[in-house]
N, C-alpha and C. Protein backbone atom coordinates (compact mmCIF):
# COMPACT_ATOMS: atom_id res chain seq x y z
N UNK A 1 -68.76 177.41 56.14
CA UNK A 1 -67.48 177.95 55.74
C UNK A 1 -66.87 177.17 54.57
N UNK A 2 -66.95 176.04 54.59
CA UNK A 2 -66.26 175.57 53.53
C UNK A 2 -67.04 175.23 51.95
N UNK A 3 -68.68 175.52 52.19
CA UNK A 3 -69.39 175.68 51.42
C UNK A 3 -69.22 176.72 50.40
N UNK A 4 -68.13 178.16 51.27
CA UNK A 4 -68.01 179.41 51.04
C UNK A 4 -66.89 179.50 50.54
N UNK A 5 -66.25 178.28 50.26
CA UNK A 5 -64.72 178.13 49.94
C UNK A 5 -63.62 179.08 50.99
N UNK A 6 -63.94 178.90 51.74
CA UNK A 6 -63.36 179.71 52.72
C UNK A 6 -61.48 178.71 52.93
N UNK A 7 -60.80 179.83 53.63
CA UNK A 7 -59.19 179.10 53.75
C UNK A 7 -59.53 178.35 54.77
N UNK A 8 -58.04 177.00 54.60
CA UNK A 8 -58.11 176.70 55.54
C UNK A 8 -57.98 177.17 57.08
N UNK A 9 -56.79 178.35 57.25
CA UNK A 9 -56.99 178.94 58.21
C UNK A 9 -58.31 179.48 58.51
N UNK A 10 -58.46 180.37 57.65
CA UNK A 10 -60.51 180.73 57.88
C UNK A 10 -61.34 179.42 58.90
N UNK A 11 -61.42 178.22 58.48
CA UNK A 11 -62.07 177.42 59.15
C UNK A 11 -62.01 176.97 60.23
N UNK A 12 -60.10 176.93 60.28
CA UNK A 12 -59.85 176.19 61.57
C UNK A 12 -59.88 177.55 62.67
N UNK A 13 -60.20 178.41 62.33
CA UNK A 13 -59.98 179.91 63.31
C UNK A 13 -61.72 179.58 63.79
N UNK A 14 -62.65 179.45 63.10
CA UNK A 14 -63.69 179.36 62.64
C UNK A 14 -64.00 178.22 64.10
N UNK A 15 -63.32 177.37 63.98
CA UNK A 15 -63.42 176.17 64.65
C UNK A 15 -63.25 176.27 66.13
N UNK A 16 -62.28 177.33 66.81
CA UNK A 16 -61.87 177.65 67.41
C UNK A 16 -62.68 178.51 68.14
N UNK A 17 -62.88 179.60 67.43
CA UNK A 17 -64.34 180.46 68.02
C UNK A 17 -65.45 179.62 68.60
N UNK A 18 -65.84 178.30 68.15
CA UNK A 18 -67.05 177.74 68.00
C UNK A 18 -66.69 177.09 69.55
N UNK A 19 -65.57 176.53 69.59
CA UNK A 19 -65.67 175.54 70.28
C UNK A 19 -65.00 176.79 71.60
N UNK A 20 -64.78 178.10 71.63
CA UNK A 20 -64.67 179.10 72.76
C UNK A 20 -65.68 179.33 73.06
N UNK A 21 -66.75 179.50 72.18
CA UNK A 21 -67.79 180.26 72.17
C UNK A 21 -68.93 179.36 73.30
N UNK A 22 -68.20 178.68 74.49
CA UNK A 22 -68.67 177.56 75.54
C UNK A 22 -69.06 178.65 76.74
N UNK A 23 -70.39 178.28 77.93
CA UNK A 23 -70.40 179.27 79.13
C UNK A 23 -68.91 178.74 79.51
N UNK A 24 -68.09 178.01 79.28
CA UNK A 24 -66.88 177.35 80.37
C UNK A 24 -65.70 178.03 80.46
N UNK A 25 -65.56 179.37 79.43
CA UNK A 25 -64.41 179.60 79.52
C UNK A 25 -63.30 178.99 78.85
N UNK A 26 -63.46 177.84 77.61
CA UNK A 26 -62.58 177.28 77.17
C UNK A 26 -61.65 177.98 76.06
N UNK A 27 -60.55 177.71 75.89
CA UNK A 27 -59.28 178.62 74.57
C UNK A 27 -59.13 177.14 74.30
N UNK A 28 -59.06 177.33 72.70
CA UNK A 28 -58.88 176.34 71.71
C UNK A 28 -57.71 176.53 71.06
N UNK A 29 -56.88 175.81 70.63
CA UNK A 29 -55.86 176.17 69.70
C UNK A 29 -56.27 174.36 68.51
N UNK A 30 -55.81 175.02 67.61
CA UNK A 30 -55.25 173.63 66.06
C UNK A 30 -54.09 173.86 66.16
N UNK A 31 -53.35 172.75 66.03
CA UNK A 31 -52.02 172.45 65.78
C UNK A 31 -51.71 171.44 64.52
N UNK A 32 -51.00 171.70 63.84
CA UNK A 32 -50.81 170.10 63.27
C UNK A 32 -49.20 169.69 63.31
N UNK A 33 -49.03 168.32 63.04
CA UNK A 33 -47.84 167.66 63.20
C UNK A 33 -47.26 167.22 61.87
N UNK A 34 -46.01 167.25 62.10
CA UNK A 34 -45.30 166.98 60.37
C UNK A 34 -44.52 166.06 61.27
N UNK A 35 -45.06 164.54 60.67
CA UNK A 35 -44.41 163.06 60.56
C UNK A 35 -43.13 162.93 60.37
N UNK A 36 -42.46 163.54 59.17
CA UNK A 36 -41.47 163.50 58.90
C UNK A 36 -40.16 164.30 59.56
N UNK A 37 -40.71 165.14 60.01
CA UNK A 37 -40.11 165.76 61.06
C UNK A 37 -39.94 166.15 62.56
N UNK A 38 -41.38 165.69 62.86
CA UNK A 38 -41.66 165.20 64.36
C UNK A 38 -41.77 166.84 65.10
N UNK A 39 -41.85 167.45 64.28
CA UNK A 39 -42.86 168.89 65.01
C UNK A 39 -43.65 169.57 64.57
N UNK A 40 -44.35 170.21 65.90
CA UNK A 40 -45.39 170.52 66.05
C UNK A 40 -45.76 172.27 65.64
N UNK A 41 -46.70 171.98 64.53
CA UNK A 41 -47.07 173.63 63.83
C UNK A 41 -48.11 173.93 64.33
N UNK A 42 -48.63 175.67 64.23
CA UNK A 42 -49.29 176.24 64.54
C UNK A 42 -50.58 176.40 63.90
N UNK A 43 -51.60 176.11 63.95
CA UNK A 43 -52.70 176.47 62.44
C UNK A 43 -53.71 177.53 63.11
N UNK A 44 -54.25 177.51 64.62
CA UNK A 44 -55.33 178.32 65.11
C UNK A 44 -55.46 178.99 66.44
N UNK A 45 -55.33 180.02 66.90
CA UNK A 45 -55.67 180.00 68.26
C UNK A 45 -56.10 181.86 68.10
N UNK A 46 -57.30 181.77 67.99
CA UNK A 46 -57.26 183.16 67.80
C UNK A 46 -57.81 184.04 69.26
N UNK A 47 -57.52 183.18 70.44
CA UNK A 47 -57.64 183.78 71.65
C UNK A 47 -56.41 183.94 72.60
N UNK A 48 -55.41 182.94 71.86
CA UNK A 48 -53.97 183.11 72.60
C UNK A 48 -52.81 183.91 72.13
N UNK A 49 -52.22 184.29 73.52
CA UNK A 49 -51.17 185.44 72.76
C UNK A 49 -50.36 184.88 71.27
N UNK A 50 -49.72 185.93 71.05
CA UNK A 50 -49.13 185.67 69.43
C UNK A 50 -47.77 184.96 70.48
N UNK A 51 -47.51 185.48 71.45
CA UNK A 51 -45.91 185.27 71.94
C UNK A 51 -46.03 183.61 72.38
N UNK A 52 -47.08 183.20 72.64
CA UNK A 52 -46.84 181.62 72.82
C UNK A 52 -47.14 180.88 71.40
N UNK A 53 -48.00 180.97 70.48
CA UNK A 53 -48.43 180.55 69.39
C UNK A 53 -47.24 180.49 68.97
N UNK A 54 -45.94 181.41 68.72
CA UNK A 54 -45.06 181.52 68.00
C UNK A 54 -43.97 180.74 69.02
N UNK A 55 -43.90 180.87 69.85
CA UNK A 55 -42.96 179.87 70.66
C UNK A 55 -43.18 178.78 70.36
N UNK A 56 -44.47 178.43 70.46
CA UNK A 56 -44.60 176.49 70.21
C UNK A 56 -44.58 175.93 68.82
N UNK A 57 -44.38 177.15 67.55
CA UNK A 57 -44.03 176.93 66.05
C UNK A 57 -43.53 176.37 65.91
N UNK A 58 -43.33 174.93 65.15
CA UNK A 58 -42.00 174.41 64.96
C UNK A 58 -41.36 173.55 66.13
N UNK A 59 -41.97 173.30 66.99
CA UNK A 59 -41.28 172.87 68.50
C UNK A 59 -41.31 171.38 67.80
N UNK A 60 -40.42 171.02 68.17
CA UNK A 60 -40.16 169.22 68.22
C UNK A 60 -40.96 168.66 69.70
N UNK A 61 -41.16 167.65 69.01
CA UNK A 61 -42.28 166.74 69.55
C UNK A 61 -41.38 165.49 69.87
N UNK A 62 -41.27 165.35 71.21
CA UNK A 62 -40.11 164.25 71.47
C UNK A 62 -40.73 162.54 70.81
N UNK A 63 -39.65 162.09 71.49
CA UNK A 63 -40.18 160.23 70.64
C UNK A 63 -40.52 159.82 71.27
N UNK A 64 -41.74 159.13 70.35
CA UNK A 64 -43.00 158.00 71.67
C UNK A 64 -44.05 158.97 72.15
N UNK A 65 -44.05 160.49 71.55
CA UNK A 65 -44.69 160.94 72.59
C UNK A 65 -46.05 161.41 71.66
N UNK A 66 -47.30 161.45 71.98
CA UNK A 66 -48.41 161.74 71.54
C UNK A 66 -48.57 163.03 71.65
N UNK A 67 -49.68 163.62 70.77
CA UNK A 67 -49.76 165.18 70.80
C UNK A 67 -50.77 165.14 72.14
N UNK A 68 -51.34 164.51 71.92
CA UNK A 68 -52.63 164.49 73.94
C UNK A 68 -51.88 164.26 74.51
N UNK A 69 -51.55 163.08 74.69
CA UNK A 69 -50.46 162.77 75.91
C UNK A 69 -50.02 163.23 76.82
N UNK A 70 -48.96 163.78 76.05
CA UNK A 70 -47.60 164.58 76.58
C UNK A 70 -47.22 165.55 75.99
N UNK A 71 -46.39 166.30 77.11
CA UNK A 71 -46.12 168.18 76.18
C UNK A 71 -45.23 167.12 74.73
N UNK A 72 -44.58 168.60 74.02
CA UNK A 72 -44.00 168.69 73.68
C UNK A 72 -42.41 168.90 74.51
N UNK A 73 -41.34 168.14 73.91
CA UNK A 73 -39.91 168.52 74.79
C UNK A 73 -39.81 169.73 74.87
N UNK A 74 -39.94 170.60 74.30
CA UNK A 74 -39.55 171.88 74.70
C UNK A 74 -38.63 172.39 73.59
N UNK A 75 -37.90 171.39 72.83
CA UNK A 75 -37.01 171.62 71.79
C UNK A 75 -37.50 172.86 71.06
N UNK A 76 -36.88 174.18 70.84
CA UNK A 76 -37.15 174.34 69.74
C UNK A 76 -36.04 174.31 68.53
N UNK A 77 -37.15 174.91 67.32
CA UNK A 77 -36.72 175.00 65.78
C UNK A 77 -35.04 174.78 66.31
């Protein structure tokens, strides 16, 4: 994919499939985090509803708290 110049969404969707594509039944999502603002964006989940993907857009990411860790507070936008 990225040989193919493909988007970044393209890849990380890409990424997602790959790592569903398990006998286990697993759903993948990418997220990424903005430092400066301490929440948590959406980049991949192309097996989960749109209505949670878009709920957790933008959610603040409380303090001290790791993206493994621990949820997110719940804050949103």
């Amino acid at each position: 994919m990225v040989a193919k110049d493909s988007s970044l969404a393209q890849i990380l969707e890409g990424v997602c499939r790959l790592i569903e594509g398990n006998p286990w039944g697993l759903v993948h999502q990418s997220c990424y985090s903005d430092k400066d603002t301490n929440r948590l964006w959406h980049a991949a989940a192309p097996s989960l509803p749109e209505s949670y993907t878009t709920a957790i857009d933008g959610i603040l990411i409380g303090l001290r708290l790791g993206l493994a860790e621990l949820p997110p507070t719940g804050e949103n936008k």
